[in-house]
PDB file of N, CA and C in Angstrom:
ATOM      1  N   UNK A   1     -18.115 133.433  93.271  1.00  0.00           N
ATOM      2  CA  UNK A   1     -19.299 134.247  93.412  1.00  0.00           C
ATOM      3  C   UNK A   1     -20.515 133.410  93.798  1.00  0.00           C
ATOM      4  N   UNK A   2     -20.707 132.408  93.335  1.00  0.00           N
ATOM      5  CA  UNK A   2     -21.806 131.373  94.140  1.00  0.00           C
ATOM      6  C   UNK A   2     -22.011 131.093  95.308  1.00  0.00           C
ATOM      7  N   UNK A   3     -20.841 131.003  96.138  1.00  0.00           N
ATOM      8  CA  UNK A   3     -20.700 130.764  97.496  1.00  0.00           C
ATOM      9  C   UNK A   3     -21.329 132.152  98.142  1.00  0.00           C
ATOM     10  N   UNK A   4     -21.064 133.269  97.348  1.00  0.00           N
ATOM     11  CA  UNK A   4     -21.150 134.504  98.076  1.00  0.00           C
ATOM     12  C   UNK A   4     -22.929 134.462  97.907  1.00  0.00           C
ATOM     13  N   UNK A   5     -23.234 134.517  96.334  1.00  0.00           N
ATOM     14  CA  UNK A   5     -24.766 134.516  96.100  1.00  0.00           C
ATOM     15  C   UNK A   5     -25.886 133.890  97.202  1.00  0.00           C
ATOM     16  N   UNK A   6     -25.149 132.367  97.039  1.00  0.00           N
ATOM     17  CA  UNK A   6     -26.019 131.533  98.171  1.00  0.00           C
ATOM     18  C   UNK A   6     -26.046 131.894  99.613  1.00  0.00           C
ATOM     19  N   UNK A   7     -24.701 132.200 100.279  1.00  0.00           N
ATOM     20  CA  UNK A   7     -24.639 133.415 101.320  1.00  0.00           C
ATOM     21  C   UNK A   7     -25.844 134.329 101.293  1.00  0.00           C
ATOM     22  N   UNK A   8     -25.748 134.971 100.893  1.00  0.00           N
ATOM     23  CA  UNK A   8     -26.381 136.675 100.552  1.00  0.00           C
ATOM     24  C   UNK A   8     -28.155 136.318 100.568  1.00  0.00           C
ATOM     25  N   UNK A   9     -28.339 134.926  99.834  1.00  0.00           N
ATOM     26  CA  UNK A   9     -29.722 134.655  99.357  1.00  0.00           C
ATOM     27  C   UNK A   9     -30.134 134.011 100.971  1.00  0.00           C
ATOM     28  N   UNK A  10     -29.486 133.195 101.662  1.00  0.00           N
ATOM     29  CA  UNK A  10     -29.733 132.577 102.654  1.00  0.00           C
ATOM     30  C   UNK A  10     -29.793 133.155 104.069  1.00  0.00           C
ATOM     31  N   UNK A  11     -29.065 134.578 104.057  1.00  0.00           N
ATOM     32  CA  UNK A  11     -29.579 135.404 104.961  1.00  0.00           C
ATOM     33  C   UNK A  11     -30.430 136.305 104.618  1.00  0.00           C
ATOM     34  N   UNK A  12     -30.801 137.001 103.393  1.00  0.00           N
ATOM     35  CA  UNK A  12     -31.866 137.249 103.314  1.00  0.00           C
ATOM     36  C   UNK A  12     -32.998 136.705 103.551  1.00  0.00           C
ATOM     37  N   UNK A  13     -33.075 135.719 103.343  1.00  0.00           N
ATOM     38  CA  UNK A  13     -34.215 134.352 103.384  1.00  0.00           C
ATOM     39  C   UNK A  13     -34.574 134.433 105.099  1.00  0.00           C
ATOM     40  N   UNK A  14     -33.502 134.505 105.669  1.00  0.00           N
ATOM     41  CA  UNK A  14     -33.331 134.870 107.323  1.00  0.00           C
ATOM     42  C   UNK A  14     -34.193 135.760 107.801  1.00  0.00           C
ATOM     43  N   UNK A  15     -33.700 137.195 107.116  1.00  0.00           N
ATOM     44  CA  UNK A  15     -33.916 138.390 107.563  1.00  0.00           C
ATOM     45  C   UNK A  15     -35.101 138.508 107.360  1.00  0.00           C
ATOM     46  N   UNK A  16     -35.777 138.348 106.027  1.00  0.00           N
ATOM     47  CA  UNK A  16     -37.389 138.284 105.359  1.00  0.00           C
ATOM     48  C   UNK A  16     -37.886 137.449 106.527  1.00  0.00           C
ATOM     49  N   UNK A  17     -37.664 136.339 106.886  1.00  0.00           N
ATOM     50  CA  UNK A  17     -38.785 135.245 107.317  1.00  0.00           C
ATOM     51  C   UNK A  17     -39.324 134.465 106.380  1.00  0.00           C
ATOM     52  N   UNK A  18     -38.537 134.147 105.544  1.00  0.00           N
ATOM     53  CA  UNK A  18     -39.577 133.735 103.959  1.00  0.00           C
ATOM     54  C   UNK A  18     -38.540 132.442 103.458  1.00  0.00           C
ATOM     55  N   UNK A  19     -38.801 131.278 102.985  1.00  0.00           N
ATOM     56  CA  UNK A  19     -38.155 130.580 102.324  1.00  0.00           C
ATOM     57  C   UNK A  19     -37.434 129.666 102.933  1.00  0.00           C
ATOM     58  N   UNK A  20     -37.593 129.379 104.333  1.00  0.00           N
ATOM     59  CA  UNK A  20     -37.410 128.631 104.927  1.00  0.00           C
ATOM     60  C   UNK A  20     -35.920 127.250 104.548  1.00  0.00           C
ATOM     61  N   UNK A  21     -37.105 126.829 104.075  1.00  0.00           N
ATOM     62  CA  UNK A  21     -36.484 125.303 103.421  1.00  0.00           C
ATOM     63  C   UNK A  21     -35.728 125.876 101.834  1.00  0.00           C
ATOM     64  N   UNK A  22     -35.636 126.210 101.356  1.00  0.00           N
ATOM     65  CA  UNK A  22     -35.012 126.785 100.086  1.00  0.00           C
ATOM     66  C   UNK A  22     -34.262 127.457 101.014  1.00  0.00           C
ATOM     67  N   UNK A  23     -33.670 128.066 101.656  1.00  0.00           N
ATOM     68  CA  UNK A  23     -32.246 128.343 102.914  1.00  0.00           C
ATOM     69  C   UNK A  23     -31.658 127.736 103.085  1.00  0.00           C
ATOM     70  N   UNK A  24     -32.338 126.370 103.501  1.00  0.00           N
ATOM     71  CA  UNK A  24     -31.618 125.389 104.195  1.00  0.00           C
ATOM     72  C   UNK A  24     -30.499 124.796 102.669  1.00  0.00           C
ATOM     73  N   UNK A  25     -31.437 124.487 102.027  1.00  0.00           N
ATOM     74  CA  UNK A  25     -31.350 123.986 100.668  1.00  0.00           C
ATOM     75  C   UNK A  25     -29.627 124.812 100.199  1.00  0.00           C
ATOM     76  N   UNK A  26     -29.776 126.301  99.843  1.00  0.00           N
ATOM     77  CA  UNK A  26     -28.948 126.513  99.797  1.00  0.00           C
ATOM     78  C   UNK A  26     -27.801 127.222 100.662  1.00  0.00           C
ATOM     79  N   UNK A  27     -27.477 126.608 101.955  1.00  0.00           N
ATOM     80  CA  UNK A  27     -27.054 126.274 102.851  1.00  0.00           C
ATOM     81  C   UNK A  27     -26.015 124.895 102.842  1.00  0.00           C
ATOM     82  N   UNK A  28     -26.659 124.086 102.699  1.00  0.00           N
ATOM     83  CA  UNK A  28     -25.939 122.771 102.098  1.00  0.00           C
ATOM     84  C   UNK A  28     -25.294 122.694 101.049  1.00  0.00           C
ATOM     85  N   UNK A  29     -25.843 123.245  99.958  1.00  0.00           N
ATOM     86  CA  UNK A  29     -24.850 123.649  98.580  1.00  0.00           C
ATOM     87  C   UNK A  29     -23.522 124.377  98.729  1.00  0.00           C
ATOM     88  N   UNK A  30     -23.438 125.533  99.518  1.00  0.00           N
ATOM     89  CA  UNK A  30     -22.058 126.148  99.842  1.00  0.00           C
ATOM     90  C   UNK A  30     -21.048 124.894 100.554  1.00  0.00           C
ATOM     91  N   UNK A  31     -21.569 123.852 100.914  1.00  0.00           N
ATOM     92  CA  UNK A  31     -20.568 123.032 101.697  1.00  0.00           C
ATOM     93  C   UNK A  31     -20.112 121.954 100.589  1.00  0.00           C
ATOM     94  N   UNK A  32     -20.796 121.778 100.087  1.00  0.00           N
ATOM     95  CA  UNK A  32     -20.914 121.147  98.755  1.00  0.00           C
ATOM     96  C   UNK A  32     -19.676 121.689  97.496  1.00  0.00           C
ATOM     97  N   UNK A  33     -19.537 122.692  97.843  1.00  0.00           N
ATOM     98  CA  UNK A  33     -18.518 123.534  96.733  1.00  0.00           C
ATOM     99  C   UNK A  33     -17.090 123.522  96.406  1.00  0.00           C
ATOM    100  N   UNK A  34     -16.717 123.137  95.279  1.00  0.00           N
ATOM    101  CA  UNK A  34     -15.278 122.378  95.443  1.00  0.00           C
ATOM    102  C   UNK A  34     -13.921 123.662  95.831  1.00  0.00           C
ATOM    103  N   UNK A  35     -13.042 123.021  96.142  1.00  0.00           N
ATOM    104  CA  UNK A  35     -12.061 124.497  96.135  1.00  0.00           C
ATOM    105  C   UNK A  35     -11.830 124.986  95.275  1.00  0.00           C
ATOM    106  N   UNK A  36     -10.805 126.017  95.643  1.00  0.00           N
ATOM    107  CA  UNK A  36     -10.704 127.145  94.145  1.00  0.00           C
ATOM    108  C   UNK A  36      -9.439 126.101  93.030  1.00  0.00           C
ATOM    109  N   UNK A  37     -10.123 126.554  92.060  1.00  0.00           N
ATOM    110  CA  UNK A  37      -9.194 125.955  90.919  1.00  0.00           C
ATOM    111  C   UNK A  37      -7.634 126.569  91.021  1.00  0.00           C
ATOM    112  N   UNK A  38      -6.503 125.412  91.383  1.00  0.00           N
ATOM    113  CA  UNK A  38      -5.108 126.677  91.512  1.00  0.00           C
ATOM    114  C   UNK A  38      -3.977 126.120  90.581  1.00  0.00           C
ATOM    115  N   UNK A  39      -3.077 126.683  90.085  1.00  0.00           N
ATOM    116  CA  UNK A  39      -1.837 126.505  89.541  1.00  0.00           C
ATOM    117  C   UNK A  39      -0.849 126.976  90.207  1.00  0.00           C
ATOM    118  N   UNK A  40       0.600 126.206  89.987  1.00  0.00           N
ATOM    119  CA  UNK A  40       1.582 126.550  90.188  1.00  0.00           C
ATOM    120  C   UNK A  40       2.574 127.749  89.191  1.00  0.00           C
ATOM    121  N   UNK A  41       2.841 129.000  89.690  1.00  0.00           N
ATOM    122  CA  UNK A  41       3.707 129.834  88.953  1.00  0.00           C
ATOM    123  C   UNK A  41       4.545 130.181  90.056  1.00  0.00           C
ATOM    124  N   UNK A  42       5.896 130.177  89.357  1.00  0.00           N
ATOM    125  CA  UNK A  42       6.777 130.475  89.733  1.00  0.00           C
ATOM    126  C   UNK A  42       7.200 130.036  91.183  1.00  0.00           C
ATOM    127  N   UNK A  43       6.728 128.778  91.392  1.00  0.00           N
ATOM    128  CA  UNK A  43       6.163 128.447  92.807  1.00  0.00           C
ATOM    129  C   UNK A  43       5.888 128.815  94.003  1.00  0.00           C
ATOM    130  N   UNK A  44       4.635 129.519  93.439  1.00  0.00           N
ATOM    131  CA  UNK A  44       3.840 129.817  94.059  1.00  0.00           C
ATOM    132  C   UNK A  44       2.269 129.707  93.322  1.00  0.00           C
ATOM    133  N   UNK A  45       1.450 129.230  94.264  1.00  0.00           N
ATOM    134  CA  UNK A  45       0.254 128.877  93.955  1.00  0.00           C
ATOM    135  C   UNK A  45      -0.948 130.086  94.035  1.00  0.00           C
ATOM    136  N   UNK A  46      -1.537 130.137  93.037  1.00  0.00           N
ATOM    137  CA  UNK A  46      -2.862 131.292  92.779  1.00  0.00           C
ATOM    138  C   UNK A  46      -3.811 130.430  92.152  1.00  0.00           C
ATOM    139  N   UNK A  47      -4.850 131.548  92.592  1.00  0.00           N
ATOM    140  CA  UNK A  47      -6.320 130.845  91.742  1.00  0.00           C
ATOM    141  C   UNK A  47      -6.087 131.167  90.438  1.00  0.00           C
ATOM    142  N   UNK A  48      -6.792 129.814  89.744  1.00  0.00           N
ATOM    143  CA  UNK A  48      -7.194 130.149  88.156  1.00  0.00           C
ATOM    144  C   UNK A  48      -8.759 129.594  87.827  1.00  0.00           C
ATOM    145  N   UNK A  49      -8.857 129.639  86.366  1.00  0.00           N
ATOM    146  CA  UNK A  49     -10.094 129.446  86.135  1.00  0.00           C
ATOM    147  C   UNK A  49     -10.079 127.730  86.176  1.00  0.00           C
ATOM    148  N   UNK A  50      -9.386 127.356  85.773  1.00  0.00           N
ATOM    149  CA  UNK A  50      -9.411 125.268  85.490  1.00  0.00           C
ATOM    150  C   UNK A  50      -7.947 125.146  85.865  1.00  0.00           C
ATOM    151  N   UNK A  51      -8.620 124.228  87.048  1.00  0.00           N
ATOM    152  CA  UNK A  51      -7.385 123.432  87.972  1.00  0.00           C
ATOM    153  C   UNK A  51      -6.189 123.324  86.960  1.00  0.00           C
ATOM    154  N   UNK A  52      -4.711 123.528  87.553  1.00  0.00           N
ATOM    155  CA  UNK A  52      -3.650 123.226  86.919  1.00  0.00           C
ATOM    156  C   UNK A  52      -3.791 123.864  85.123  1.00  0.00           C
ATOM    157  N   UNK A  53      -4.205 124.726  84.952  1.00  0.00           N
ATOM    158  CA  UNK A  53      -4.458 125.450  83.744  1.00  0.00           C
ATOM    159  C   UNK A  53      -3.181 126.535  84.047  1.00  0.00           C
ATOM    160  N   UNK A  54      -2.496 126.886  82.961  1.00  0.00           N
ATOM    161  CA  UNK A  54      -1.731 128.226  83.152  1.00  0.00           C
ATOM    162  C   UNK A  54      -2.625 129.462  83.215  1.00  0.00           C
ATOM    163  N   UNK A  55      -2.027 130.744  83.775  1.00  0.00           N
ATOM    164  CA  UNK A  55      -2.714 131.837  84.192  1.00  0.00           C
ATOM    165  C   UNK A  55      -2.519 132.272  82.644  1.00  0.00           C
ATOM    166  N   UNK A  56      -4.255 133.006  82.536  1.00  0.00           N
ATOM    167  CA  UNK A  56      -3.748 133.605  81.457  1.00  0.00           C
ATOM    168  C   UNK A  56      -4.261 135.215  81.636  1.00  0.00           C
ATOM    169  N   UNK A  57      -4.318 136.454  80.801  1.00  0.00           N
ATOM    170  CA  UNK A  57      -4.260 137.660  81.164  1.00  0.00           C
ATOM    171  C   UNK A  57      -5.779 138.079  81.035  1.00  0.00           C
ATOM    172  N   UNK A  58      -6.381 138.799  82.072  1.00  0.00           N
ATOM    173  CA  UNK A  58      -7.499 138.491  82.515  1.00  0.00           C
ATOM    174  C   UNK A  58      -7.650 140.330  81.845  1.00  0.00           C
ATOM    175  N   UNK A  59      -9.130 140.041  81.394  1.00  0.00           N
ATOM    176  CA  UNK A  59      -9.681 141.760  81.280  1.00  0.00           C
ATOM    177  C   UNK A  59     -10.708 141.888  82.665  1.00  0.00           C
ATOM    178  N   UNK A  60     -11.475 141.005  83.502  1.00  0.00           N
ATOM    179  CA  UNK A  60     -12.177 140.720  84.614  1.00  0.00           C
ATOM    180  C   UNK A  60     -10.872 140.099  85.334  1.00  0.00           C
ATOM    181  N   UNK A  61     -10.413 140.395  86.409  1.00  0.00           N
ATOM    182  CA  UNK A  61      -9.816 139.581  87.048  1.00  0.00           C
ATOM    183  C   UNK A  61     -10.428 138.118  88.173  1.00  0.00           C
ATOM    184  N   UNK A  62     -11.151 137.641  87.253  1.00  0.00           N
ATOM    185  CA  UNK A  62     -12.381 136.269  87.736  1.00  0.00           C
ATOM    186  C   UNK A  62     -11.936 135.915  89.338  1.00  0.00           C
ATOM    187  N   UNK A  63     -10.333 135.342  89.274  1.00  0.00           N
ATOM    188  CA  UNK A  63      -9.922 134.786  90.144  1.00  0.00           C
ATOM    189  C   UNK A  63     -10.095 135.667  91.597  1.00  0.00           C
ATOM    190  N   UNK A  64     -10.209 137.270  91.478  1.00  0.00           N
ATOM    191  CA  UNK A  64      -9.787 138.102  92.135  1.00  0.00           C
ATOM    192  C   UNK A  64     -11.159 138.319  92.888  1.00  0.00           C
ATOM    193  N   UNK A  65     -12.561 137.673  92.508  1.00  0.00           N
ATOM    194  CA  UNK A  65     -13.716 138.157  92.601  1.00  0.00           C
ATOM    195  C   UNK A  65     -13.789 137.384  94.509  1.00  0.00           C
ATOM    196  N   UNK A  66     -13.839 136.277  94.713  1.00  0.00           N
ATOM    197  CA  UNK A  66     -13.567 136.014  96.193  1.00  0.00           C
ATOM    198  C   UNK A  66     -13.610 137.180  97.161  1.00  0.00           C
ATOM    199  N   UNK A  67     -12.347 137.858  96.977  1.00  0.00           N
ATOM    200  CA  UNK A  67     -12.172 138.821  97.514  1.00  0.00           C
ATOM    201  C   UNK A  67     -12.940 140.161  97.678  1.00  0.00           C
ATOM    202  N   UNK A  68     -13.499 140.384  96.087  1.00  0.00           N
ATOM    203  CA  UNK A  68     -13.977 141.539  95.835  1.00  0.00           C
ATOM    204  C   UNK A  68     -14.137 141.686  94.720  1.00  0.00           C
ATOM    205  N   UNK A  69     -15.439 141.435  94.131  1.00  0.00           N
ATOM    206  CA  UNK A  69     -16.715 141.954  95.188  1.00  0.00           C
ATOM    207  C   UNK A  69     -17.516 141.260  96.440  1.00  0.00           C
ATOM    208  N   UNK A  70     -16.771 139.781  96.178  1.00  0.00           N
ATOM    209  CA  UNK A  70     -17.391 138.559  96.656  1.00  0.00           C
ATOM    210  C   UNK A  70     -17.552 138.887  98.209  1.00  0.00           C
ATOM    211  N   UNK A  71     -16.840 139.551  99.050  1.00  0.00           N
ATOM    212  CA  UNK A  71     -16.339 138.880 100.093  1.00  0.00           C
ATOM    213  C   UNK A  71     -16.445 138.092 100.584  1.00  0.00           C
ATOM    214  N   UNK A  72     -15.681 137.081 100.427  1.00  0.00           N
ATOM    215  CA  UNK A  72     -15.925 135.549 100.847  1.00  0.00           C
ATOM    216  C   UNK A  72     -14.581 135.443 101.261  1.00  0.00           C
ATOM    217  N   UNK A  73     -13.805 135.636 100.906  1.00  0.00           N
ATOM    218  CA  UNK A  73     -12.108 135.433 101.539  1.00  0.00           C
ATOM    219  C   UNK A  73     -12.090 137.337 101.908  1.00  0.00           C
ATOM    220  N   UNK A  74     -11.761 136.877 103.258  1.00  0.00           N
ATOM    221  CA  UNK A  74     -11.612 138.145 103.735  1.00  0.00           C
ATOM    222  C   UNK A  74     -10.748 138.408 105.160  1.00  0.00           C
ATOM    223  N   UNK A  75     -10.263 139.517 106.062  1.00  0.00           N
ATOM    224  CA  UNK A  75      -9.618 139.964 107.290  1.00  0.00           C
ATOM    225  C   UNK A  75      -9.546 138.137 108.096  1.00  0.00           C
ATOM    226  N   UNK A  76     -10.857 137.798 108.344  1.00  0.00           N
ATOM    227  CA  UNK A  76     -11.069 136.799 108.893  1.00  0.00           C
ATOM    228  C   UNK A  76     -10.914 135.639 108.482  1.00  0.00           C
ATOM    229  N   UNK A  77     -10.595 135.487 107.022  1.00  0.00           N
ATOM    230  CA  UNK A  77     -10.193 134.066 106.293  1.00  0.00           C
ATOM    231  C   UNK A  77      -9.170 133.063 107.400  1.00  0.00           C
ATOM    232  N   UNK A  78      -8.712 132.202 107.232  1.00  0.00           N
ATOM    233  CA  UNK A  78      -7.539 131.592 107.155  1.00  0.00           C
ATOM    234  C   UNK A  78      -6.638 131.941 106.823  1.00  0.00           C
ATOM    235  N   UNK A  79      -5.342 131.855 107.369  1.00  0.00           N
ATOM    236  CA  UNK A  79      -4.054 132.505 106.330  1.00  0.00           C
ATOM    237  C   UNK A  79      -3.787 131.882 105.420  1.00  0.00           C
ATOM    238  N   UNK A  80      -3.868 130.001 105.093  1.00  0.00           N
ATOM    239  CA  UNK A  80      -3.958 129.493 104.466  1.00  0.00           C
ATOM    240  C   UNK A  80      -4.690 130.464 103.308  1.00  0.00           C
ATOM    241  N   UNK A  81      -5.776 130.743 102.994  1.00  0.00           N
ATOM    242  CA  UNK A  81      -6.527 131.445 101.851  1.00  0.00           C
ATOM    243  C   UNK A  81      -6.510 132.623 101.879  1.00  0.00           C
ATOM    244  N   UNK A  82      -5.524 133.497 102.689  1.00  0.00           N
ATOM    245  CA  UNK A  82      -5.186 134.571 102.739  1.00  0.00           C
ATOM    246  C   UNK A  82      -3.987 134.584 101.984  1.00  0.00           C
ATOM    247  N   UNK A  83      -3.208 133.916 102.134  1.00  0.00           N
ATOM    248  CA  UNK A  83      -1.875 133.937 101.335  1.00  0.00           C
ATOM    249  C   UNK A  83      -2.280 133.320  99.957  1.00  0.00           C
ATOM    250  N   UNK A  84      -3.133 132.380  99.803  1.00  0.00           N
ATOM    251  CA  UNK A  84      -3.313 132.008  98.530  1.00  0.00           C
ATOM    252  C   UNK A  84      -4.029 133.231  97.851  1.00  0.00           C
ATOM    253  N   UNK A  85      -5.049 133.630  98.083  1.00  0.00           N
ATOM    254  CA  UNK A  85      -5.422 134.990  97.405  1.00  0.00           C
ATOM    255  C   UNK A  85      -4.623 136.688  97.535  1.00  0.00           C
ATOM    256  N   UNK A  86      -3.404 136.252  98.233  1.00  0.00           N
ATOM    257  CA  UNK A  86      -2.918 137.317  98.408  1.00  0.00           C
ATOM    258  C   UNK A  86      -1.923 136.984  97.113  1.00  0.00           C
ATOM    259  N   UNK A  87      -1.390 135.810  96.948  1.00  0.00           N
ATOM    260  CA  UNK A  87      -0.886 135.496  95.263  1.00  0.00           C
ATOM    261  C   UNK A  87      -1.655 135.693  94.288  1.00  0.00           C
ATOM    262  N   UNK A  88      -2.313 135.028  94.646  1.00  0.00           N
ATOM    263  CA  UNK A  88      -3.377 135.990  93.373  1.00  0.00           C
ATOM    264  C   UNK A  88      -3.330 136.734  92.683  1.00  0.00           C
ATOM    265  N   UNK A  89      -4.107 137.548  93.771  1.00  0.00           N
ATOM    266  CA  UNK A  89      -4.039 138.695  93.327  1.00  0.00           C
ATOM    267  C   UNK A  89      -2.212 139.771  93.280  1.00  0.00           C
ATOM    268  N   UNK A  90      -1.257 139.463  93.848  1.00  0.00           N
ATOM    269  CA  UNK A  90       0.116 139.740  93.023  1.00  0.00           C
ATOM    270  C   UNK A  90       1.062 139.213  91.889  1.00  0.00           C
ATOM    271  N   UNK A  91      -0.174 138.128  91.355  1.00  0.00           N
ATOM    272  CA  UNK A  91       0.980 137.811  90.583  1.00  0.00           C
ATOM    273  C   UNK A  91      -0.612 137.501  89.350  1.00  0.00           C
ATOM    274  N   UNK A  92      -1.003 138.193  89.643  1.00  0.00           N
ATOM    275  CA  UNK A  92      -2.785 137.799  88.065  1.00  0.00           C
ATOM    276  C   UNK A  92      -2.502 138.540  87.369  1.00  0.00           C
ATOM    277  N   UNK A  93      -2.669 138.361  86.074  1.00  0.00           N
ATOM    278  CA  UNK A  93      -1.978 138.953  84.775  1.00  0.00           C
ATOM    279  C   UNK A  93      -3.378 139.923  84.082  1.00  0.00           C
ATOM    280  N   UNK A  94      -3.168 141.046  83.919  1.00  0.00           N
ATOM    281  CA  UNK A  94      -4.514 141.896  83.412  1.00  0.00           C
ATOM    282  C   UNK A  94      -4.089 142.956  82.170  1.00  0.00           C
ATOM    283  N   UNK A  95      -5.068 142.870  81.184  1.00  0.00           N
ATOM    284  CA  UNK A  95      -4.953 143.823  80.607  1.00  0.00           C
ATOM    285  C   UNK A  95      -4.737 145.444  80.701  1.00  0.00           C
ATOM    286  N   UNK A  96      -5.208 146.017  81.652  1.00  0.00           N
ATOM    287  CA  UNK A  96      -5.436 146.937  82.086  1.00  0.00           C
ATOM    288  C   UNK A  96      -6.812 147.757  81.626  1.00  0.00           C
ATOM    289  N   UNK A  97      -7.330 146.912  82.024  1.00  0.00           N
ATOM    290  CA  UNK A  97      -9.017 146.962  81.630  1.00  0.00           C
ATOM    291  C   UNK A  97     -10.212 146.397  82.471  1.00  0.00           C
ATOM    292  N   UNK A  98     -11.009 147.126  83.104  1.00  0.00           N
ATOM    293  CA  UNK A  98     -12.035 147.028  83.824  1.00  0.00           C
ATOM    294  C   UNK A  98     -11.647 146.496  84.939  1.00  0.00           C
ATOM    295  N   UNK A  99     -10.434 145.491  85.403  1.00  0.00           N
ATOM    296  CA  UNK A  99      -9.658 145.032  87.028  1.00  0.00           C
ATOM    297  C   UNK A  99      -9.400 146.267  87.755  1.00  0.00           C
ATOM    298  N   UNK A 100      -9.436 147.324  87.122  1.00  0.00           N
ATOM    299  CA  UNK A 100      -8.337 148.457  88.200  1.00  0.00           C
ATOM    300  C   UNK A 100      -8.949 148.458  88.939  1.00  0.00           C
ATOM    301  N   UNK A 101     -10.463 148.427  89.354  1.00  0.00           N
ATOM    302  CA  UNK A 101     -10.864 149.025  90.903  1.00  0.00           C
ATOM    303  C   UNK A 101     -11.017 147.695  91.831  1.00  0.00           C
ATOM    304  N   UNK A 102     -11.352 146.567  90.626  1.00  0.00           N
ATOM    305  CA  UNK A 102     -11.345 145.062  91.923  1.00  0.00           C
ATOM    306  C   UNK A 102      -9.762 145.106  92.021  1.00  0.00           C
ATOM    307  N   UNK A 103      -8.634 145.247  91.331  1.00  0.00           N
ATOM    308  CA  UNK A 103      -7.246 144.973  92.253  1.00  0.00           C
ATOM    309  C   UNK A 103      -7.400 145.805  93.102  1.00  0.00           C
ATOM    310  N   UNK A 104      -7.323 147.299  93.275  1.00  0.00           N
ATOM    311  CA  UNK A 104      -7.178 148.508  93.665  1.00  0.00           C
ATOM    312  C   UNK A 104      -8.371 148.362  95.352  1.00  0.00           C
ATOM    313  N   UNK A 105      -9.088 147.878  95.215  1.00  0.00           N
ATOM    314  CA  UNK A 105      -9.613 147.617  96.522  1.00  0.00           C
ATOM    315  C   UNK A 105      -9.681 146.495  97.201  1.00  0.00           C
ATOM    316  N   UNK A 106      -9.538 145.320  96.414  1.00  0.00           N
ATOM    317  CA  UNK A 106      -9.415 143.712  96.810  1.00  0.00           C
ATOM    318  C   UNK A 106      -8.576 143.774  98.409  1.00  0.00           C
ATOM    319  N   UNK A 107      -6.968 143.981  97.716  1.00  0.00           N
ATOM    320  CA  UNK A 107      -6.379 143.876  99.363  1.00  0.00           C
ATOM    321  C   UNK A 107      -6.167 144.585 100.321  1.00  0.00           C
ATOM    322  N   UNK A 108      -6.468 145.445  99.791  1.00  0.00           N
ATOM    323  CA  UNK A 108      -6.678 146.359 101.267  1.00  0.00           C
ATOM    324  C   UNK A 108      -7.597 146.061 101.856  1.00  0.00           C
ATOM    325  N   UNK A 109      -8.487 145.791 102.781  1.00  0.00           N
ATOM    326  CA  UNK A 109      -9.207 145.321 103.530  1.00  0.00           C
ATOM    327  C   UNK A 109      -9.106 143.849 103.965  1.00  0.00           C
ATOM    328  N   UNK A 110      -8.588 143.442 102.984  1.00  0.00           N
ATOM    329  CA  UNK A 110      -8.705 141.826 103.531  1.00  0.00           C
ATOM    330  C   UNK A 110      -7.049 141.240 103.731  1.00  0.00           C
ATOM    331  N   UNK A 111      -6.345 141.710 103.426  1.00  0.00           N
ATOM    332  CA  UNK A 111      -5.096 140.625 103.895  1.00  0.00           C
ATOM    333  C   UNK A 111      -4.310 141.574 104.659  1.00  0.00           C
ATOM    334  N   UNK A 112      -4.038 141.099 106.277  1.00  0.00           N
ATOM    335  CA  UNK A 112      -3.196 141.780 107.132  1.00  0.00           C
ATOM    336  C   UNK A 112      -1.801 142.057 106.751  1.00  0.00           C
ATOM    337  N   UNK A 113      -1.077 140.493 105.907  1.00  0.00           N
ATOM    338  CA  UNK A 113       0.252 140.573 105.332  1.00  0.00           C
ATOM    339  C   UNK A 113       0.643 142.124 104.711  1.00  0.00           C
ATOM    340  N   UNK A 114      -0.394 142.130 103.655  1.00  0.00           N
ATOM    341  CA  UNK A 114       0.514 143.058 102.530  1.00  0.00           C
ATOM    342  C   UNK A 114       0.323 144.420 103.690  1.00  0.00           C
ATOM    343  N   UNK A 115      -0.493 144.487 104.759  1.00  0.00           N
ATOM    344  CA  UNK A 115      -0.470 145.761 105.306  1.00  0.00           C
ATOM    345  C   UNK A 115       0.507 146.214 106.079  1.00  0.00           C
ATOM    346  N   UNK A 116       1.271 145.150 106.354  1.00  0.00           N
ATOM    347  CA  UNK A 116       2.323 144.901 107.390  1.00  0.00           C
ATOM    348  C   UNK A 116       3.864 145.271 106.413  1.00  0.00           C
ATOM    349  N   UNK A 117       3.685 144.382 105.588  1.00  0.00           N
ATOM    350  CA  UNK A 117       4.784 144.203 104.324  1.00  0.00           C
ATOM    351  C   UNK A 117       4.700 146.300 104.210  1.00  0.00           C
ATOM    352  N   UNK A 118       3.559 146.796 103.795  1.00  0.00           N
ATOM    353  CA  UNK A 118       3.460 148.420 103.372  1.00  0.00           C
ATOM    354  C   UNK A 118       3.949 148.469 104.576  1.00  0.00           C
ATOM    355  N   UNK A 119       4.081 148.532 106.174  1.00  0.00           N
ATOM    356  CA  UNK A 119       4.265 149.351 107.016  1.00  0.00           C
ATOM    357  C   UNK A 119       5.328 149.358 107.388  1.00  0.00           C
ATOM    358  N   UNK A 120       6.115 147.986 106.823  1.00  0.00           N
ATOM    359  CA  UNK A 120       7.699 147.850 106.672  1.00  0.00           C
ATOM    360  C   UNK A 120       7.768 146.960 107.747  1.00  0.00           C
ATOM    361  N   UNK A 121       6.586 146.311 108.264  1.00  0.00           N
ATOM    362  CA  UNK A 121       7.142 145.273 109.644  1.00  0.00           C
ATOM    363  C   UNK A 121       7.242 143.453 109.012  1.00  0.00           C
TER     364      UNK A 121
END
């Protein structure tokens, strides 16, 4: 969600005309930003909260936020981080509490795979 914030703040900053140098500022910070924290399950790799940490069962699905609400991994990602958040989000463990609408809208819009996988190709 930071990457997205500083995004969001830095074209606003754009759009206003205002803040110039505090843009730039956080502009450089998004490049600055380490990758996503991931583990191995079942080998296959998903985001977690702390590098090489086991997944544990999420009431927020944190890892899932990139996607949505974030959009930051999205249609246009890499497949590289398309497939990694497309694990993710199929294999993130949830209570069944407050995730239903970030799973429930996360991949549809953003990963071509699973749309293909639904269309049977």
């Amino acid at each position: 969600m930071v990457q997205y914030i500083l995004t969001a703040a830095a074209e606003a900053a754009a759009i206003l005309n205002v803040d110039r140098e505090l843009s730039e500022k956080w502009k450089s910070h998004i490049d600055s930003l380490p990758d996503y924290p991931t583990a191995e399950v079942n080998g296959q790799t998903l985001v977690v909260d702390v590098q090489d940490a086991p997944p544990v069962e999420y009431n927020i699905t944190v890892p899932s936020t990139p996607v949505f609400p974030g959009d930051v991994v999205h249609w246009w990602s890499s497949p590289e981080q398309k497939a990694l958040f497309t694990n993710t989000i199929e294999l993130i463990k949830w209570n069944g509490n407050n995730s239903m609408c970030m799973l429930a809208v996360a991949p549809r819009p953003a990963f071509d795979a699973r749309h293909a996988r639904l269309a049977g190709n």
